[in-house]
C-alpha atoms as a PDB file:
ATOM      1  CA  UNK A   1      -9.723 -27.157   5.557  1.00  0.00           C
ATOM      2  CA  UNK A   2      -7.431 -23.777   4.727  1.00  0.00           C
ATOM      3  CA  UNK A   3      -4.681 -24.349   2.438  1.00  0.00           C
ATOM      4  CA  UNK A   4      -1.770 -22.726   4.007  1.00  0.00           C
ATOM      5  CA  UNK A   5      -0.081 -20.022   2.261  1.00  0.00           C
ATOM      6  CA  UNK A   6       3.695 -20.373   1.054  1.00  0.00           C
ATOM      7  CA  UNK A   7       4.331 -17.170   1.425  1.00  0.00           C
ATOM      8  CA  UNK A   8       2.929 -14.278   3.008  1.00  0.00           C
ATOM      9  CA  UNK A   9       3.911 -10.811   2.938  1.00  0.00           C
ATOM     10  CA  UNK A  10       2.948  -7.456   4.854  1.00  0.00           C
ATOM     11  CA  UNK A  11       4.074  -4.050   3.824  1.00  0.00           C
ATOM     12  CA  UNK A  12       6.924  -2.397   6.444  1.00  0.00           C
ATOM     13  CA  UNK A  13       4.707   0.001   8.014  1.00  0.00           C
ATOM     14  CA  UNK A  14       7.190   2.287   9.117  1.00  0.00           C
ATOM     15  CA  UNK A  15       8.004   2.950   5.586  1.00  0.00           C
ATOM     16  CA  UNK A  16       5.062   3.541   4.615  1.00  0.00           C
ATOM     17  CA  UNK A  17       3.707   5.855   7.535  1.00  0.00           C
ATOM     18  CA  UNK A  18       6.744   8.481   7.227  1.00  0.00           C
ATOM     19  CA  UNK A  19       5.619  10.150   4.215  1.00  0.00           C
ATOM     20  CA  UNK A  20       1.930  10.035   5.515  1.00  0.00           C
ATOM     21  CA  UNK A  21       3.557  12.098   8.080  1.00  0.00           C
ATOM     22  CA  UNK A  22       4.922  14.740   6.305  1.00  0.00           C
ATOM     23  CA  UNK A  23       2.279  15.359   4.326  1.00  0.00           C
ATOM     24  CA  UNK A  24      -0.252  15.329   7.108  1.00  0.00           C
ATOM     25  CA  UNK A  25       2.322  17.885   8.915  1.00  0.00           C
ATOM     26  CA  UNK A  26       1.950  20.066   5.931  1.00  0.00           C
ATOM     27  CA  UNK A  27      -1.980  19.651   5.556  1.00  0.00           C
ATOM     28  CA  UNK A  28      -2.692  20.178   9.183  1.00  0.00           C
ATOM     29  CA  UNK A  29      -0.939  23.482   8.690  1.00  0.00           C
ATOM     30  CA  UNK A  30      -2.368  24.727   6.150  1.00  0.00           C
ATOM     31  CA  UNK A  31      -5.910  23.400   7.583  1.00  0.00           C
ATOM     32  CA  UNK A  32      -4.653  25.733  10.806  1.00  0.00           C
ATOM     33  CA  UNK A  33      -3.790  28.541   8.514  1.00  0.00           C
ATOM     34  CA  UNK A  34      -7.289  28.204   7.353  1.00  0.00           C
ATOM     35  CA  UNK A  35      -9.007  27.356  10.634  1.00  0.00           C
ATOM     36  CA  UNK A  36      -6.876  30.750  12.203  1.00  0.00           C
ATOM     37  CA  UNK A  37      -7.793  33.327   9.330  1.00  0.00           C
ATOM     38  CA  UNK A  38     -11.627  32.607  10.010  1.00  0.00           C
ATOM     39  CA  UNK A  39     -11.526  31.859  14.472  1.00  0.00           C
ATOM     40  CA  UNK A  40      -8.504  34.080  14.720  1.00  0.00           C
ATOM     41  CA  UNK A  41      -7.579  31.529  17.658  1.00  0.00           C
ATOM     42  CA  UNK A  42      -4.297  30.124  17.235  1.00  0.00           C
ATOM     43  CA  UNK A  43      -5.295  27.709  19.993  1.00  0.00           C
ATOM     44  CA  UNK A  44      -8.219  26.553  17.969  1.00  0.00           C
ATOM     45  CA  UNK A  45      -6.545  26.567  14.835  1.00  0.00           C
ATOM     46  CA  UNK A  46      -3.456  24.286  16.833  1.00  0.00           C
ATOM     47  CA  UNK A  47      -5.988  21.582  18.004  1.00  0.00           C
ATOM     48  CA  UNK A  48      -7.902  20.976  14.749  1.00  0.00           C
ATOM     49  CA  UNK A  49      -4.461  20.842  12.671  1.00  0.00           C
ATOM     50  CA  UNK A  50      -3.854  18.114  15.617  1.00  0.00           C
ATOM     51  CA  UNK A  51      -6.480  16.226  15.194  1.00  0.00           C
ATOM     52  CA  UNK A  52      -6.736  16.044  11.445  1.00  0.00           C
ATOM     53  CA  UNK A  53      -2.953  15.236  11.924  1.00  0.00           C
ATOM     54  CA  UNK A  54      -3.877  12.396  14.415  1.00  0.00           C
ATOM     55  CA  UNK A  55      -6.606  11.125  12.057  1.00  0.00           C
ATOM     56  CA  UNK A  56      -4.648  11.126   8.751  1.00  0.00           C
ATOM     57  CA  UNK A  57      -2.220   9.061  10.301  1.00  0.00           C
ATOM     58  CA  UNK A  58      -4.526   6.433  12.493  1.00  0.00           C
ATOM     59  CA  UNK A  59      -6.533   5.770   8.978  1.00  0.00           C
ATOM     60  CA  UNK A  60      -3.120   5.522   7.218  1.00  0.00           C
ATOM     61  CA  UNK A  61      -1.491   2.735   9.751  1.00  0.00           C
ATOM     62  CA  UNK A  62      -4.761   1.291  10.391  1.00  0.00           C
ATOM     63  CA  UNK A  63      -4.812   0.464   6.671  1.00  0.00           C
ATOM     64  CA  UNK A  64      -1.564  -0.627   6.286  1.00  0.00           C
ATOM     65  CA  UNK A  65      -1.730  -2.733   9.492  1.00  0.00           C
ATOM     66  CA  UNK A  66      -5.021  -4.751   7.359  1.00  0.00           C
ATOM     67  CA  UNK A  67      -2.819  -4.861   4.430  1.00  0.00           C
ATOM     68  CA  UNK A  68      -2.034  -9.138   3.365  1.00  0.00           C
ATOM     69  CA  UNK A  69      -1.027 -10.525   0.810  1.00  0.00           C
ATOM     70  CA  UNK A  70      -0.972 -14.357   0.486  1.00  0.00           C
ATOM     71  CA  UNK A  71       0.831 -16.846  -2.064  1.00  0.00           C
ATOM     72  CA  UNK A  72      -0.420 -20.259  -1.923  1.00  0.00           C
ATOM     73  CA  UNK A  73      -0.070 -22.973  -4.969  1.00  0.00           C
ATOM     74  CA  UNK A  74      -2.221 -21.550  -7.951  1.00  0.00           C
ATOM     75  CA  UNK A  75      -3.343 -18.215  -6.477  1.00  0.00           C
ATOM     76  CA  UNK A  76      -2.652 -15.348  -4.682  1.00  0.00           C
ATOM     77  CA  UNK A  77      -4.973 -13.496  -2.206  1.00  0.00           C
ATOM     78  CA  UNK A  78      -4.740  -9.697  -1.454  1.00  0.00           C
ATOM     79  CA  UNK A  79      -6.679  -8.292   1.805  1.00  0.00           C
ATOM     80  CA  UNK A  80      -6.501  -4.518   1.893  1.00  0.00           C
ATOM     81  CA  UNK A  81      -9.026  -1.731   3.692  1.00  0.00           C
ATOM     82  CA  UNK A  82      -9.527  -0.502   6.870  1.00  0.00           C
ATOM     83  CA  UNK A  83     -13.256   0.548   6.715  1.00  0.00           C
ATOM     84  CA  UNK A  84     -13.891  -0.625   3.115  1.00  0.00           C
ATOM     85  CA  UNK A  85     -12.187  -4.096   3.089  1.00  0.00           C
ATOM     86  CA  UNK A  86     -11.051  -5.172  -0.797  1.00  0.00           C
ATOM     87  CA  UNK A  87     -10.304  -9.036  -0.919  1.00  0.00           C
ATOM     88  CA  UNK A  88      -8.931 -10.171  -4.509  1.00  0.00           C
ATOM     89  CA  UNK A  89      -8.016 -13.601  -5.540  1.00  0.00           C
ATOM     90  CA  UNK A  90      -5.274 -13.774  -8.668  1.00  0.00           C
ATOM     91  CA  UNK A  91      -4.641 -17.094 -10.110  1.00  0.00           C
ATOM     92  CA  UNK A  92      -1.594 -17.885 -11.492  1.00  0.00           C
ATOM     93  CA  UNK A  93      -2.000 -18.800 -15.193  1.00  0.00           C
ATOM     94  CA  UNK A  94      -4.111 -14.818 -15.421  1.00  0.00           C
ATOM     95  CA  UNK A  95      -0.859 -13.168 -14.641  1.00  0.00           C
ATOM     96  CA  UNK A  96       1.023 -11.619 -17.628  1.00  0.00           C
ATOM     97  CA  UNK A  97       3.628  -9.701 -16.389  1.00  0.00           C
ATOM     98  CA  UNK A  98       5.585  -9.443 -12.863  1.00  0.00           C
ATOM     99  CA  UNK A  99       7.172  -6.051 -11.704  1.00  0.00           C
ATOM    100  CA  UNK A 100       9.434  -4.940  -9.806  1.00  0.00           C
ATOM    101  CA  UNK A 101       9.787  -0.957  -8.763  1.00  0.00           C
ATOM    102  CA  UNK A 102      12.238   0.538  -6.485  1.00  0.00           C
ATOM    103  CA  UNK A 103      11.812   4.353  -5.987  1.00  0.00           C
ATOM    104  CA  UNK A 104      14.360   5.839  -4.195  1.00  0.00           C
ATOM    105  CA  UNK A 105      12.438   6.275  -0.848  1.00  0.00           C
ATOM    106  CA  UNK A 106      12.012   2.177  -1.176  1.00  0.00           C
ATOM    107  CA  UNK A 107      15.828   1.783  -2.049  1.00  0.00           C
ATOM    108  CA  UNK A 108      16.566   4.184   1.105  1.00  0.00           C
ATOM    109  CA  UNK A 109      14.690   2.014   3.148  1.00  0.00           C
ATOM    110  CA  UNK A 110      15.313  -1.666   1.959  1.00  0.00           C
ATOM    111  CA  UNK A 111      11.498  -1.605   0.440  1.00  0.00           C
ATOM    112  CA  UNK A 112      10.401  -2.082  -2.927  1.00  0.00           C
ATOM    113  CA  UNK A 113       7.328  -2.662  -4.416  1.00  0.00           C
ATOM    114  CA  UNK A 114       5.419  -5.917  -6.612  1.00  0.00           C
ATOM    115  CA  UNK A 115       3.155  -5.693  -9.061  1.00  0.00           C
ATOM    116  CA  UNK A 116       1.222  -8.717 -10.516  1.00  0.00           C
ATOM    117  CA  UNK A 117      -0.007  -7.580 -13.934  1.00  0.00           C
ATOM    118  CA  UNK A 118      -3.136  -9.826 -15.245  1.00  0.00           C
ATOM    119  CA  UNK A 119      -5.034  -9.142 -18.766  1.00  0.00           C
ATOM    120  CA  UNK A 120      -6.670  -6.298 -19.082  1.00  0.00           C
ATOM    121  CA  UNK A 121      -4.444  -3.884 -17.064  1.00  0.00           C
ATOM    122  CA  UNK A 122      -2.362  -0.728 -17.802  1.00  0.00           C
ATOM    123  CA  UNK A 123       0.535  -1.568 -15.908  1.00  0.00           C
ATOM    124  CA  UNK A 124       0.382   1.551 -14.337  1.00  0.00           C
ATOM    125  CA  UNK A 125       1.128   2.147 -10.963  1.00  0.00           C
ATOM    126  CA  UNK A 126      -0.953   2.877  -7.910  1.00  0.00           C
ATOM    127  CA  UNK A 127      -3.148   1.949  -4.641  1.00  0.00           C
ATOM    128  CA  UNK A 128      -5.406  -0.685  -6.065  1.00  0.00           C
ATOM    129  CA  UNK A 129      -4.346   0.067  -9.550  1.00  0.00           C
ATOM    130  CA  UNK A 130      -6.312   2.962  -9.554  1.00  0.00           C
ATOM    131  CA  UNK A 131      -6.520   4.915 -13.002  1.00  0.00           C
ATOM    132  CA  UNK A 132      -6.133   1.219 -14.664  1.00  0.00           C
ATOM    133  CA  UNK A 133      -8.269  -1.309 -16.410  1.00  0.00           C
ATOM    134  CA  UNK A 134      -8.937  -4.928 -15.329  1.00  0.00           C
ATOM    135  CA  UNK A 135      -6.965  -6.559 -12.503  1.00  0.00           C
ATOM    136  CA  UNK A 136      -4.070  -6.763 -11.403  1.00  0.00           C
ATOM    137  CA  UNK A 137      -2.696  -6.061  -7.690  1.00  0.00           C
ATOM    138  CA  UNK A 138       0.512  -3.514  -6.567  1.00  0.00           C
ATOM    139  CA  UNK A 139       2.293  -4.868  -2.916  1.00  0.00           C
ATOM    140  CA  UNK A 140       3.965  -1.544  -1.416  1.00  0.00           C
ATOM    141  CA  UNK A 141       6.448  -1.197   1.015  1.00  0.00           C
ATOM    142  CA  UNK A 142       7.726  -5.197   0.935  1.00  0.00           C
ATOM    143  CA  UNK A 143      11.084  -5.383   2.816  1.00  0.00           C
ATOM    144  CA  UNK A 144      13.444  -7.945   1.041  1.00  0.00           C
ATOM    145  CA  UNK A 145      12.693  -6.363  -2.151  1.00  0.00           C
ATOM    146  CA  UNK A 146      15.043  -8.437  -4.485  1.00  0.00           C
ATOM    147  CA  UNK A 147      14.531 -11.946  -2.381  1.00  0.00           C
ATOM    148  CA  UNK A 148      10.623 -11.494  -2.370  1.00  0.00           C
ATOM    149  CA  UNK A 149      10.514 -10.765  -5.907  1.00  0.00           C
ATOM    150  CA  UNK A 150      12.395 -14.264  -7.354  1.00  0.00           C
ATOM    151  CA  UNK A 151      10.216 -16.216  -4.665  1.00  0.00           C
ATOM    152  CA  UNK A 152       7.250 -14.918  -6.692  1.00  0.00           C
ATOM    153  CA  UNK A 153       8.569 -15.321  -9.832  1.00  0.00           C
ATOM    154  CA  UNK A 154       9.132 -18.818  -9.082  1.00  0.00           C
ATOM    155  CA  UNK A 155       5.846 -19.042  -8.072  1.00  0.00           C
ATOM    156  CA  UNK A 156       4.704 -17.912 -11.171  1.00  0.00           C
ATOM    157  CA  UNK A 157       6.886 -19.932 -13.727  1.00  0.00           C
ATOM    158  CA  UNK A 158       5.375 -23.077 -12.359  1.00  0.00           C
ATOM    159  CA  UNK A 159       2.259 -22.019 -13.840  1.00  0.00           C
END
């Protein structure tokens, strides 16, 4: 039998997707600028800085959309990918340090964003804690910033 989780949290996809759009905006037209200066077709060069528009941002939601993160009595579980799924398990007792970081998109927005540190790691920041050593697991874009963060440091301290 599953143990059920005691908390679960999701990042707020709207959040997250805005500044995915922006940049794709600004990469599609430069990709058109491109895409024009070789076809000289601004029709051509339109539809392909559409479509890598489109794509940018269907990969981008249909990550975040995969995105879980579950608390349960002496672990956590963390369920990220789209295409190249990445399941980690934390327990408890491995976790040195707890972090909180609100940036001020996240503090526009009522987001903020967790990081479990475990030995081994940087502490830096980033999407899988990229550019770090050993574990360790960032939650983006979690509404109830403040509120989220005690629950898992309560978590935690039992441990």
């Amino acid at each position: 039998m599953e143990e059920k989780s005691i908390l679960t949290l999701m990042p707020n996809i709207p959040v997250a997707v805005i500044p995915t759009i922006f940049f794709g905006i600004i990469v599609s037209f430069f990709i058109g600028m491109i895409v024009f200066s070789l076809s000289k077709s601004g029709l051509t060069a339109f539809i392909v800085g559409l479509v890598l528009f489109f794509i940018m941002i269907f990969f981008r939601f249909m990550n975040l959309q995969a995105r879980k993160y579950a608390f349960y009595q002496e672990k956590a579980e963390f369920y990220e990918g789209f295409l190249n799924i990445v399941q980690r398990t934390v327990n408890y007792n491995k976790v040195t340090d707890c972090i909180l970081n609100k940036s001020v998109w996240d503090r526009l927005f009522g987001t903020g964003t967790i990081q479990l540190v475990t030995a081994g790691h940087t502490g830096g920041y980033g999407y899988h804690g990229r550019g770090s050593f050993g574990g360790g697991v960032v939650m983006q874009y979690i509404k109830n910033p403040d509120e989220t963060y005690m629950k898992v440091q309560k978590l935690l301290k039992k441990h």
